[in-house]
Each structure stands twice: as C-alpha cells, then as structure tokens.
Protein backbone atom coordinates (compact mmCIF):
# COMPACT_ATOMS: atom_id res chain seq x y z
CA UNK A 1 -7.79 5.99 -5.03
CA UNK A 2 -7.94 3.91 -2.02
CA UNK A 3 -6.82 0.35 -3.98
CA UNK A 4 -3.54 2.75 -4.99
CA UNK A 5 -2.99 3.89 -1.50
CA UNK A 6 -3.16 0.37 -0.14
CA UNK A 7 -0.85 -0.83 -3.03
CA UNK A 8 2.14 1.81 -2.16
CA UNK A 9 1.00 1.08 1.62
CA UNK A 10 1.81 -3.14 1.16
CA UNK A 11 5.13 -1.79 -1.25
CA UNK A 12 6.73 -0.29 1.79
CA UNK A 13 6.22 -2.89 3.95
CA UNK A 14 7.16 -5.39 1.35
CA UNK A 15 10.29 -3.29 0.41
CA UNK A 16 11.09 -2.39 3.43
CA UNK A 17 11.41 1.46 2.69
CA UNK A 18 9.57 3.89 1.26
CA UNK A 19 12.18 4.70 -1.80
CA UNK A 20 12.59 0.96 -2.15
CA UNK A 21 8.39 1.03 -2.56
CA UNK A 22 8.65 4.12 -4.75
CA UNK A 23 10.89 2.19 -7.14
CA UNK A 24 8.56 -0.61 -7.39
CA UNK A 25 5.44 1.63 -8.05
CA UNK A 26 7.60 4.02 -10.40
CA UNK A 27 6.73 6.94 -8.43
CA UNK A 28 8.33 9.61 -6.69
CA UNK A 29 9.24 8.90 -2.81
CA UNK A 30 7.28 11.84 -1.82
CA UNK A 31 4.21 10.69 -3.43
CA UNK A 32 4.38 7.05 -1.90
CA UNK A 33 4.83 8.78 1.30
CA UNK A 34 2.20 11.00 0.71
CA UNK A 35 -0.40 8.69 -0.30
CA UNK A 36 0.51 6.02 3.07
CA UNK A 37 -0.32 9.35 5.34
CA UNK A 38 -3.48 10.50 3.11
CA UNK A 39 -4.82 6.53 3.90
CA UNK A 40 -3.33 6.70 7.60
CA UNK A 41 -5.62 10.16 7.45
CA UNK A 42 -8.94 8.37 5.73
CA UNK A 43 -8.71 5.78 8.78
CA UNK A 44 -8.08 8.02 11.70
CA UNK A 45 -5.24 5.64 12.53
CA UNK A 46 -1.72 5.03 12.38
CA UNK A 47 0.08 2.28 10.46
CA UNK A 48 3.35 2.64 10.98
CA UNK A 49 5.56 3.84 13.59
CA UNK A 50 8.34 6.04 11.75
CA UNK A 51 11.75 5.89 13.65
CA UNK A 52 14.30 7.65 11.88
CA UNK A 53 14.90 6.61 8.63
CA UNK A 54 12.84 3.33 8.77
CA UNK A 55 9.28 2.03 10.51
CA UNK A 56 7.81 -0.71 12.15
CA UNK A 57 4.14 -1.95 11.73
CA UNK A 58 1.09 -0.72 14.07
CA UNK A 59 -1.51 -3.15 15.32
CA UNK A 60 -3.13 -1.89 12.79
CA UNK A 61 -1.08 -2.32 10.03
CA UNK A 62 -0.18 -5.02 10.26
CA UNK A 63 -3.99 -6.28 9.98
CA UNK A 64 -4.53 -3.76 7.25
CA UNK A 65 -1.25 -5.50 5.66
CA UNK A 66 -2.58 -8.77 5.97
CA UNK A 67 -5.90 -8.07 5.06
CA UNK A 68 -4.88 -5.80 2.15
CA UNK A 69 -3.19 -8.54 -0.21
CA UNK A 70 -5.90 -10.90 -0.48
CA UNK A 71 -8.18 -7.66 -1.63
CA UNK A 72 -5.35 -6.58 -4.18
CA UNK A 73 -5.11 -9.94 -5.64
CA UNK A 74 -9.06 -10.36 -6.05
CA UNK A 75 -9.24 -6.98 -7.54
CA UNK A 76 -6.29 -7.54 -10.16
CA UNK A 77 -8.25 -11.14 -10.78
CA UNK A 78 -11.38 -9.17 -11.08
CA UNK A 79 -9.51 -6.71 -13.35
CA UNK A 80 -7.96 -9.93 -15.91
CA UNK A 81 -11.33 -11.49 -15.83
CA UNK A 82 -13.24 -8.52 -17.15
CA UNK A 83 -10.49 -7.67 -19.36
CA UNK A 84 -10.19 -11.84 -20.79
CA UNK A 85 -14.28 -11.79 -21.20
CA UNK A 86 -14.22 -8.49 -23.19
CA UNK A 87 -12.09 -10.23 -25.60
C-alpha cells in the first residue's frame, strides 16, 4: 500500500497535477488524491502545499520525492528479477 501511495505521490509531482497523475496511474483523480493525503496522514507531515488548483513541494516532499524514485526503481528491479529467475 505504501509503494502505491508513493507512486501516485512522485506522478503528481512528475505531472504536475493530480488529474495529469491520475491519467498516468489509470485511476480516478479522487483516488490519487486520496491516497497522497492517506501517506501525508501515515507521516504526520505535509508534502505539498495546495494553492488553488495546483501545489508546490514541502521540505519534505521534496526529500520524500527525491528519495522515493530510487526506492521505486529498486523495487520494480527487485520485482523483474524475481519474475526473470522464476522463469
């Protein structure tokens, strides 16, 4: 649950909006926004400053941003790895 919350987290700010990040994880808007305020809520912090229809990073997200790649593309290695080897 938390790898999918961090995904639709890094798809808004890589799209720049959350529709634009609910296209790219073929979801509904609501659901990418709910799931970047259910991981804001696991970490007692704030990632994003909402102003009006758009955001800007926190402090902290922008660490958790940076941070968060690295760990997505080491779990979807770890994920093709396990999935080559079972072949």
């Amino acid at each position: 649950m938390l790898l999918r919350r961090l995904r639709y987290f890094t798809a808004v700010v890589e799209c720049g909006t959350f529709t634009g990040a609910a296209e790219r994880c073929k979801v509904s808007q609501s659901a990418v926004s709910q799931q970047v305020a259910a991981l804001e809520s696991s970490l007692g912090v704030s990632l994003l400053e909402r102003e009006g229809r758009g955001f800007r990073l926190t402090p902290a997200g922008e660490y958790l941003y940076k941070n968060g790649i690295p760990l997505l593309k080491q779990f979807e290695k770890l994920c093709s790895e396990t999935v080559r080897l079972a072949d």
